[in-house]
Protein backbone atom coordinates (compact mmCIF):
# COMPACT_ATOMS: atom_id res chain seq x y z
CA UNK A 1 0.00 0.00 0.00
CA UNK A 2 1.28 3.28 -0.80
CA UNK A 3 0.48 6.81 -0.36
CA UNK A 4 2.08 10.25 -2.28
CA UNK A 5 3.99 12.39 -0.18
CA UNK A 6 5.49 16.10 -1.07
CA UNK A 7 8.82 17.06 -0.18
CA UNK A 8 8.39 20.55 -1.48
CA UNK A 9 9.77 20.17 -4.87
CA UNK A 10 8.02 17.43 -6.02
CA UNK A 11 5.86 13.93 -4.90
CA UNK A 12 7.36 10.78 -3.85
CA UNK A 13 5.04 7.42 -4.07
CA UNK A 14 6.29 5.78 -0.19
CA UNK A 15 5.55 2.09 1.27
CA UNK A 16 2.90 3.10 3.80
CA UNK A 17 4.92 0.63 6.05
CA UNK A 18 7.83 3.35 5.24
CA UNK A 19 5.81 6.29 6.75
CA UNK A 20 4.74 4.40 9.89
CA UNK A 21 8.32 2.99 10.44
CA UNK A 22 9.41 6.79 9.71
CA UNK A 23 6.68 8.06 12.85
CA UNK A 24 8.38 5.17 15.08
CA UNK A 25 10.73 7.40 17.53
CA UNK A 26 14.62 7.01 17.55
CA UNK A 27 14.98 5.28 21.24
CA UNK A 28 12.59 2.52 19.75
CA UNK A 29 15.58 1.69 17.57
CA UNK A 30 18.10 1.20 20.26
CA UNK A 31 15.76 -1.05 22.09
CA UNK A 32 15.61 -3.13 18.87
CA UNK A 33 19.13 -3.28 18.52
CA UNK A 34 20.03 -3.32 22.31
CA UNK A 35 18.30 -6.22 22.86
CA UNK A 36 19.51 -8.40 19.74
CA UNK A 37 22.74 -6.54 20.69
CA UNK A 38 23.01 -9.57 23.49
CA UNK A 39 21.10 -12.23 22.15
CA UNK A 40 23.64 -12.57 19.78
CA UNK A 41 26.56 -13.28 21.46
CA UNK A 42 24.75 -15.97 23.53
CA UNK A 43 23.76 -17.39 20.90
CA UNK A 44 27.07 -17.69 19.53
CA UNK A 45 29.16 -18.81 22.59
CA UNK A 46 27.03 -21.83 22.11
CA UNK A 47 29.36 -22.72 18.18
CA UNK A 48 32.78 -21.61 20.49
CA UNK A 49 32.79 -24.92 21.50
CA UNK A 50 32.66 -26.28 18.16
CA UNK A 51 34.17 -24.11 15.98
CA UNK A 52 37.42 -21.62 15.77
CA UNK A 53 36.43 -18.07 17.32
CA UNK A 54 37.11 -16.52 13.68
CA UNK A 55 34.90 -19.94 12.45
CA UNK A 56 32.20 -17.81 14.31
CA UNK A 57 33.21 -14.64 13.25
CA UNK A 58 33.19 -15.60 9.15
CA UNK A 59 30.14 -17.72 9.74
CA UNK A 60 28.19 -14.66 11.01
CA UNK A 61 29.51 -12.57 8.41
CA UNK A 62 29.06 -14.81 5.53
CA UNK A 63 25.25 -15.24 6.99
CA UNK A 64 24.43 -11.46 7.55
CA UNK A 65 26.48 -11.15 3.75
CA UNK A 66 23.27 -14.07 2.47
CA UNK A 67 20.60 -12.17 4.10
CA UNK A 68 21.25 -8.76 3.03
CA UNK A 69 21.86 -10.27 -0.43
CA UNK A 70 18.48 -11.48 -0.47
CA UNK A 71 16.45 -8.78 0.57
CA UNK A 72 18.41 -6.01 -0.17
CA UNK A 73 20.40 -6.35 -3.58
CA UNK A 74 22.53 -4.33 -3.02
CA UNK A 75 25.06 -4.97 -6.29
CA UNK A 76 22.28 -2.70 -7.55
CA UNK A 77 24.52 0.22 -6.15
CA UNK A 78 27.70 -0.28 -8.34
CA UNK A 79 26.39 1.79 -11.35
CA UNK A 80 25.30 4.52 -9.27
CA UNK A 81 27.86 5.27 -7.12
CA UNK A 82 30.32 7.86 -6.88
CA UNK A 83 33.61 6.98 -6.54
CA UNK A 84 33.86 8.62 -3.14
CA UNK A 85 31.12 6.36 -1.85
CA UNK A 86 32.88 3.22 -3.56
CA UNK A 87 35.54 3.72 -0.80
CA UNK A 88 33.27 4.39 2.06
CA UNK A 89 31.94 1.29 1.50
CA UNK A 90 34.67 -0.45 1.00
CA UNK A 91 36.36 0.96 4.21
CA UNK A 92 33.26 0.30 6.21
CA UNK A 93 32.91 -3.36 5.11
CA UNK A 94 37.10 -3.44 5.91
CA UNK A 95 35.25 -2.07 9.37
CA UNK A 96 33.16 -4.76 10.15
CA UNK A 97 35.24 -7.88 9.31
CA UNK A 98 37.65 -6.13 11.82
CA UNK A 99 35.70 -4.91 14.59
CA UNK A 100 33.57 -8.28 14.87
CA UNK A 101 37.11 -10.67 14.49
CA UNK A 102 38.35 -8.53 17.21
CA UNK A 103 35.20 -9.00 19.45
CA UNK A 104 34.82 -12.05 19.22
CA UNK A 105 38.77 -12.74 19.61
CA UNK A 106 38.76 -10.56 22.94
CA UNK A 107 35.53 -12.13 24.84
CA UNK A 108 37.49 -15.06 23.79
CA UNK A 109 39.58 -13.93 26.76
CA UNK A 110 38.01 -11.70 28.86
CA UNK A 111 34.66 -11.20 30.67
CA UNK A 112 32.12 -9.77 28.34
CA UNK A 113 31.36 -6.64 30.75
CA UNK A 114 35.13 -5.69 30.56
CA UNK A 115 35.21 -5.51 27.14
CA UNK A 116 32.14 -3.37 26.56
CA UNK A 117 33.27 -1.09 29.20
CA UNK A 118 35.95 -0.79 27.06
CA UNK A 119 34.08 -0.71 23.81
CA UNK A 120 32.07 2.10 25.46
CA UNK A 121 35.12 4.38 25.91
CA UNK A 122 35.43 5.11 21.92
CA UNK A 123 31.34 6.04 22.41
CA UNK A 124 32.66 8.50 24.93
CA UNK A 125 35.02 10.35 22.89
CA UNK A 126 32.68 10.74 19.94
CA UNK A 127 29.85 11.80 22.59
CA UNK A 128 32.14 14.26 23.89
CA UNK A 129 33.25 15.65 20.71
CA UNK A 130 29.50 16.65 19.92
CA UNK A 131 28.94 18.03 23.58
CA UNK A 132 29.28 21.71 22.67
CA UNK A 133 26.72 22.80 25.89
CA UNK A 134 26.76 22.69 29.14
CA UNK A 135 23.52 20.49 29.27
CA UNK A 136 24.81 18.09 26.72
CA UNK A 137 28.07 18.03 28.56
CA UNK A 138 26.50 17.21 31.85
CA UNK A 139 24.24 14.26 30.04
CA UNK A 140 27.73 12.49 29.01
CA UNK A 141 28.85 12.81 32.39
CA UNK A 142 26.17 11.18 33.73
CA UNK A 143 25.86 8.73 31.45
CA UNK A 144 29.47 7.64 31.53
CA UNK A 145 28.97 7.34 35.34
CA UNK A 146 26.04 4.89 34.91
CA UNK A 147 27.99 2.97 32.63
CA UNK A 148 30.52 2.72 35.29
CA UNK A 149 27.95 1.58 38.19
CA UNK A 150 27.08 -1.29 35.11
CA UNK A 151 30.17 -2.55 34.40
CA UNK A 152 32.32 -4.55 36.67
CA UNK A 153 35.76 -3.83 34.71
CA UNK A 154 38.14 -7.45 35.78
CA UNK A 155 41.50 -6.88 35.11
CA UNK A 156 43.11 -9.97 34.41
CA UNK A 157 46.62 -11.25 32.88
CA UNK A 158 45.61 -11.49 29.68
CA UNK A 159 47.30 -9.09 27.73
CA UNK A 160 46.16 -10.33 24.17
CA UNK A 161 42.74 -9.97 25.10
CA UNK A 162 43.25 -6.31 25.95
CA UNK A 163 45.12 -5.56 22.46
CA UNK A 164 42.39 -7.00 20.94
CA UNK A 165 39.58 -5.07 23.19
CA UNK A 166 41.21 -1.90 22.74
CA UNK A 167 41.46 -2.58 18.50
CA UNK A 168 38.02 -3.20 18.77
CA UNK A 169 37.59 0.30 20.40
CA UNK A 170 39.03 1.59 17.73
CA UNK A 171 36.94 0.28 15.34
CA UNK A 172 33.76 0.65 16.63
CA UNK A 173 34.44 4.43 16.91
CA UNK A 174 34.85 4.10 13.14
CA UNK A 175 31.99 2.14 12.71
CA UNK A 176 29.49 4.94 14.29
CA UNK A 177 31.21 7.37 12.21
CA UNK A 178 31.09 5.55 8.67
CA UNK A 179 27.49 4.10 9.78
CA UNK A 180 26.24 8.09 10.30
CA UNK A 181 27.64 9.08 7.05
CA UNK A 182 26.32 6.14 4.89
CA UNK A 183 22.67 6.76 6.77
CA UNK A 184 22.80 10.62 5.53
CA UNK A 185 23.88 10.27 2.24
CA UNK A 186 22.02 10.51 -0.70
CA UNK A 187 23.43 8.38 -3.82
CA UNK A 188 25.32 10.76 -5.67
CA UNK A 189 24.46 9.48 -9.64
CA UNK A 190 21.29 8.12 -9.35
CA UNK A 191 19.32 9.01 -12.47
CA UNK A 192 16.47 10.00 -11.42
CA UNK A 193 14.15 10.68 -7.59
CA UNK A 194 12.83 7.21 -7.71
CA UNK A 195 15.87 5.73 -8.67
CA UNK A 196 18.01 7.84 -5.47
CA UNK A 197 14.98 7.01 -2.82
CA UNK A 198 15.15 3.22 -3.90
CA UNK A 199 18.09 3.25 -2.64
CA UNK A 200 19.01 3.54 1.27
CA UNK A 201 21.34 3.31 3.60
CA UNK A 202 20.70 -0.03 4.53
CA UNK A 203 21.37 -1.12 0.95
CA UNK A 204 24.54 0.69 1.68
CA UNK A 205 25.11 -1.50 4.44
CA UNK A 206 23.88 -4.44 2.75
CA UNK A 207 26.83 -4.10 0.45
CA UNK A 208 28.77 -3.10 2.85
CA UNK A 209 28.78 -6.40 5.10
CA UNK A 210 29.60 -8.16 1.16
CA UNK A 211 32.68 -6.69 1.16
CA UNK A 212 33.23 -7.50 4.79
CA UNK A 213 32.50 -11.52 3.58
CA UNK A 214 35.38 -11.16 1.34
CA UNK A 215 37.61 -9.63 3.66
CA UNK A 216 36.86 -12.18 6.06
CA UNK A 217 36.50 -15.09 4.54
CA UNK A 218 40.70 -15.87 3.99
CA UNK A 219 40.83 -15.59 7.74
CA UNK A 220 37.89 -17.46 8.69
CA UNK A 221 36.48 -20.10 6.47
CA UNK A 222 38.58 -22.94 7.43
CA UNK A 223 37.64 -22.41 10.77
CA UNK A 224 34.18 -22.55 9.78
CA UNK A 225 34.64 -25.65 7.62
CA UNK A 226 32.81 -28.29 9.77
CA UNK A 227 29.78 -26.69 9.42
CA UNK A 228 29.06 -28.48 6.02
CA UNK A 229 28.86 -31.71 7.80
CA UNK A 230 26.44 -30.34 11.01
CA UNK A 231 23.54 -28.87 9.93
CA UNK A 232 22.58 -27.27 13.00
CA UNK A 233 25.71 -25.72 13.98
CA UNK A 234 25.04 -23.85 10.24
CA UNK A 235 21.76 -23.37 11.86
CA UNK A 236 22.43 -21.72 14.87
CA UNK A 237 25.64 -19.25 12.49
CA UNK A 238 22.71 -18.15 11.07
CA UNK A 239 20.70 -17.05 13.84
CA UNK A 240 24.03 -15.62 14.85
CA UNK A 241 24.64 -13.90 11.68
CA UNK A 242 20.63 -12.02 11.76
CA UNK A 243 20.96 -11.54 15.29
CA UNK A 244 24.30 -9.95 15.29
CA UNK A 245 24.77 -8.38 12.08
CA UNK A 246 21.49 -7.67 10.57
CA UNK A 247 18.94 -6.92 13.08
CA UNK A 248 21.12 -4.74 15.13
CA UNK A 249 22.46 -2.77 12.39
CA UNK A 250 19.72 -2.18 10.32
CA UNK A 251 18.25 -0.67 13.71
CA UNK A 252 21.76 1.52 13.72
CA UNK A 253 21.11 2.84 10.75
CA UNK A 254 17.66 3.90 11.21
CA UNK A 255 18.68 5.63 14.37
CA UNK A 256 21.70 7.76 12.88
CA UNK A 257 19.31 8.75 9.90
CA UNK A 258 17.65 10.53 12.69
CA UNK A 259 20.28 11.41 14.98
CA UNK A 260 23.21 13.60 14.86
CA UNK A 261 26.51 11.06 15.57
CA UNK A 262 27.07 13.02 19.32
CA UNK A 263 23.78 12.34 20.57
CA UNK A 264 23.91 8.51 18.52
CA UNK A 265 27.25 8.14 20.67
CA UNK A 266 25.06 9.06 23.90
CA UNK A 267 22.43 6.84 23.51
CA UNK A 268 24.64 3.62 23.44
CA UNK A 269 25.15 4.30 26.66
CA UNK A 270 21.73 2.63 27.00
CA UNK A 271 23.43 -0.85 26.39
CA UNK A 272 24.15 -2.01 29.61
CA UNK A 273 21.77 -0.89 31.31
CA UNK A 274 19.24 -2.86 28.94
CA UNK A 275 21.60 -5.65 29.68
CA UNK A 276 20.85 -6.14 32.71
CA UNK A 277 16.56 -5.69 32.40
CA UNK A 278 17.40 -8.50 30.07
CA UNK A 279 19.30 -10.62 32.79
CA UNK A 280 16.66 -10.22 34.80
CA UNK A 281 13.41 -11.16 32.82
CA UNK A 282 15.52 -13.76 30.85
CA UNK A 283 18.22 -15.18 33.03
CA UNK A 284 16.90 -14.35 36.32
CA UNK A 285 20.08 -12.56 37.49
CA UNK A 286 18.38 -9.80 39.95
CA UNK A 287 20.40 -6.30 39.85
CA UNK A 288 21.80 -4.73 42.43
CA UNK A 289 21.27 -2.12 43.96
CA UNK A 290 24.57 -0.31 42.31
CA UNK A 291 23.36 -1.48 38.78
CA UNK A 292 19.50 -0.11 39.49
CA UNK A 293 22.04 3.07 40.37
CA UNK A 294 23.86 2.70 37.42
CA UNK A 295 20.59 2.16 35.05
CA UNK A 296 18.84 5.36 37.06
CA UNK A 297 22.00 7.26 36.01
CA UNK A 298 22.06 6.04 32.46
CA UNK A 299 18.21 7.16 31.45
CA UNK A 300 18.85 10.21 33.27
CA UNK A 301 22.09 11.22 31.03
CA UNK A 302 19.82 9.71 28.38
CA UNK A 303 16.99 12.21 29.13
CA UNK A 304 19.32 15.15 29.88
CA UNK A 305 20.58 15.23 25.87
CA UNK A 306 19.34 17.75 23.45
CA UNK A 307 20.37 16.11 20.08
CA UNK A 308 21.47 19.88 18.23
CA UNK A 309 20.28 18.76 14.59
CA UNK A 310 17.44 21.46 13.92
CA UNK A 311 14.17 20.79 13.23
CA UNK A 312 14.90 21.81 9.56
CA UNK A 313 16.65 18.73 8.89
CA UNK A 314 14.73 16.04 10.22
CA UNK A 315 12.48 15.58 7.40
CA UNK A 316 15.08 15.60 4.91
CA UNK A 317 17.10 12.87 6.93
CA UNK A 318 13.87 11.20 7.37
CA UNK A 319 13.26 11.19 3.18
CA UNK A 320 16.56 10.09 2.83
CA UNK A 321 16.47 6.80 5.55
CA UNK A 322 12.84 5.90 4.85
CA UNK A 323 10.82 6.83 1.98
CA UNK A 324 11.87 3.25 0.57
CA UNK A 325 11.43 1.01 2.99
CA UNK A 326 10.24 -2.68 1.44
C-alpha cells in the first residue's frame, strides 16, 4: 500500500509501512538493537565450543552477507555510485570484518562486561566531541557514570585480550562514524528521484557487510569448515549472523538517519543498562542495587541530551532513511 507524499519540490510514491516505520521514535531503535545486541553473542558462545572463534566470526559474516543479499540487492549500487562512496563502503565493510574478528577474539579472553566497558570508551570520545553545551556536557557525564555503576571492569593477565579489546575500540568508533555518514547520504548518480529514494542506507550496508565476507572469509572459512557436515551448527551461524549483524544494524542505521553522531554516541550508553533488564526477565540474574544506580543514572544522562540537529533537517534525513522502505 502506498500513499504520495510532497517534499516541497516534487511527490514521492512511499511504502505506507515506510511512513509508519518513519513516525516510530529514535529510542525505539536502540531497544531493537540493544536487545539483539546480546542475544547474539549468547547465541554464539554456544558454536565456540565447536568451531574456531574466527569460524564464528566468518560464519556470522558470511550469513548477515546471504541475508542482506536477499532482501536487499545491493550490487544494484555499483552503477550509481560515486567513486567517493565506492571507498566508504569499501572501508566500512574493511570495518566490520575487523571490529567483529576482534570482538569475538577478545571475549574469547576476557569477561564480556570488561570488554564493553571498554568498547564504550570510543562512544565516549565521539559523545564528547559533539557536547558543545553545558547540558549536553552534563548528560555524558552522567551517562558515563552509569555505565561505570554497570560494568564490573576485571583486570586480568591477559594481555592479548586487551590488544584486541582496545582494536576493537578503535573500530567501533569508526563504525558509528562511517554508519552516520552512509545513513545521511544521498546516492550521488542516481538518475532519477525514484531511482536515489530506492536506494538507502541499509542497501549501503547491505553491500557493505559483502565486502566485509570477502575480507573475512581468507581468515575465517577454514575455521568454519565443519559446518558443512552439522547442519545445526550452520543453523544456529545463522541465527548468529541475523541476530548480530542484521537486526542490530539495520536498527543503527535507522537511528543515525535521525540522529546527529554526538547524541547517537550518547544513547549507546543505553546498552548495559538494557543488559541487565534482560538478565533479569531472561536469566533471572536480579540487579543490584549499584546497577538499578547505574541504570537510574544512564536514562537520566539519556533524558538530559538535546540532540542539536534542527528541526529543519529532520524531514530531509527522514526522506533520505525511509521513503523506501520494502
Amino acid at each position: 500500500m502506498y500513499e504520495r507524499q510532497f517534499t516541497g519540490e516534487h511527490y514521492l510514491v512511499m511504502p505506507t509501512v515506510g511512513r509508519r516505520i518513519a513516525a516510530l521514535p529514535p529510542a525505539s531503535f536502540f531497544v531493537v538493537s540493544a536487545i539483539f545486541h546480546y542475544l547474539g553473542p549468547s547465541f554464539a558462545v554456544l558454536l565456540f565450543a565447536h568451531l574456531s572463534v574466527l569460524g564464528v566470526t566468518w560464519l556470522r559474516i558470511a550469513s548477515a552477507a546471504v541475508l542482506f543479499a536477499v532482501w536487499r540487492r545491493p550490487w544494484r549500487l555499483v552503477p550509481i555510485l560515486t567513486i567517493r562512496q565506492r571507498w566508504v563502503l569499501a572501508a566500512m565493510g574493511a570495518v566490520l570484518a575487523g571490529m567483529n574478528s576482534l570482538f569475538y577474539l577478545a571475549i574469547d579472553r576476557l569477561p564480556l562486561s570488561t570488554v564493553g566497558a571498554i568498547e564504550f570508551l570510543g562512544v565516549v570520545i565521539l559523545a564528547a566531541a559533539g557536547a558543545r553545551t553545558p547540558r549536553n556536557l552534563l548528560a555524558l557525564l552522567v551517562a558515563v557514570g552509569g555505565v561505570a555503576a554497570l560494568t564490573n571492569i576485571r583486570i586480568v593477565n591477559e594481555p592479548l585480550g586487551f590488544i584486541f579489546a582496545f582494536a576493537n575500540c578503535a573500530l567501533f568508533m569508526l563504525y558509528v562514524v562511517l554508519g552516520h555518514k552512509i545513513a545521511n547520504t544521498k546516492i550521488g548518480n542516481a538518475r532519477n528521484d525514484t531511482e536515489s529514494s530506492a536506494l538507502t542506507g541499509i542497501d549501503q550496508l547491505g553491500a557493505a557487510m559483502l565486502i566485509a565476507a570477502v575480507v573475512a572469509t581468507p581468515f575465517g572459512i577454514w575455521g568454519a569448515a565443519p559446518v558443512l557436515v552439522h547442519p545445526t551448527w550452520l543453523l544456529w551461524g545463522i541465527v548468529v549472523g541475523l541476530c548480530s549483524s542484521v537486526i542490530p544494524y539495520v536498527t543503527d542505521q535507522l537511528a543515525m538517519a535521525r540522529l546527529s553522531r554526538a547524541t547517537f554516541a550518547l544513547m549507546l550508553a543505553i546498552l548495559p543498562a538494557i543488559a541487565t533488564v534482560i538478565g533479569l526477565l531472561v536469566l533471572g540474574q536480579v540487579p543490584t542495587v549499584q546497577d538499578l544506580l547505574g541504570i537510574g543514572l544512564v536514562i537520566i544522562g539519556v533524558a538530559l541530551h538535546q540532540d542539536r540537529r534542527s528541526p529543519a533537517d529532520q524531514p530531509r534525513i527522514r526522506g533520505v532513511a525511509f521513503r523506501a522502505w520494502r
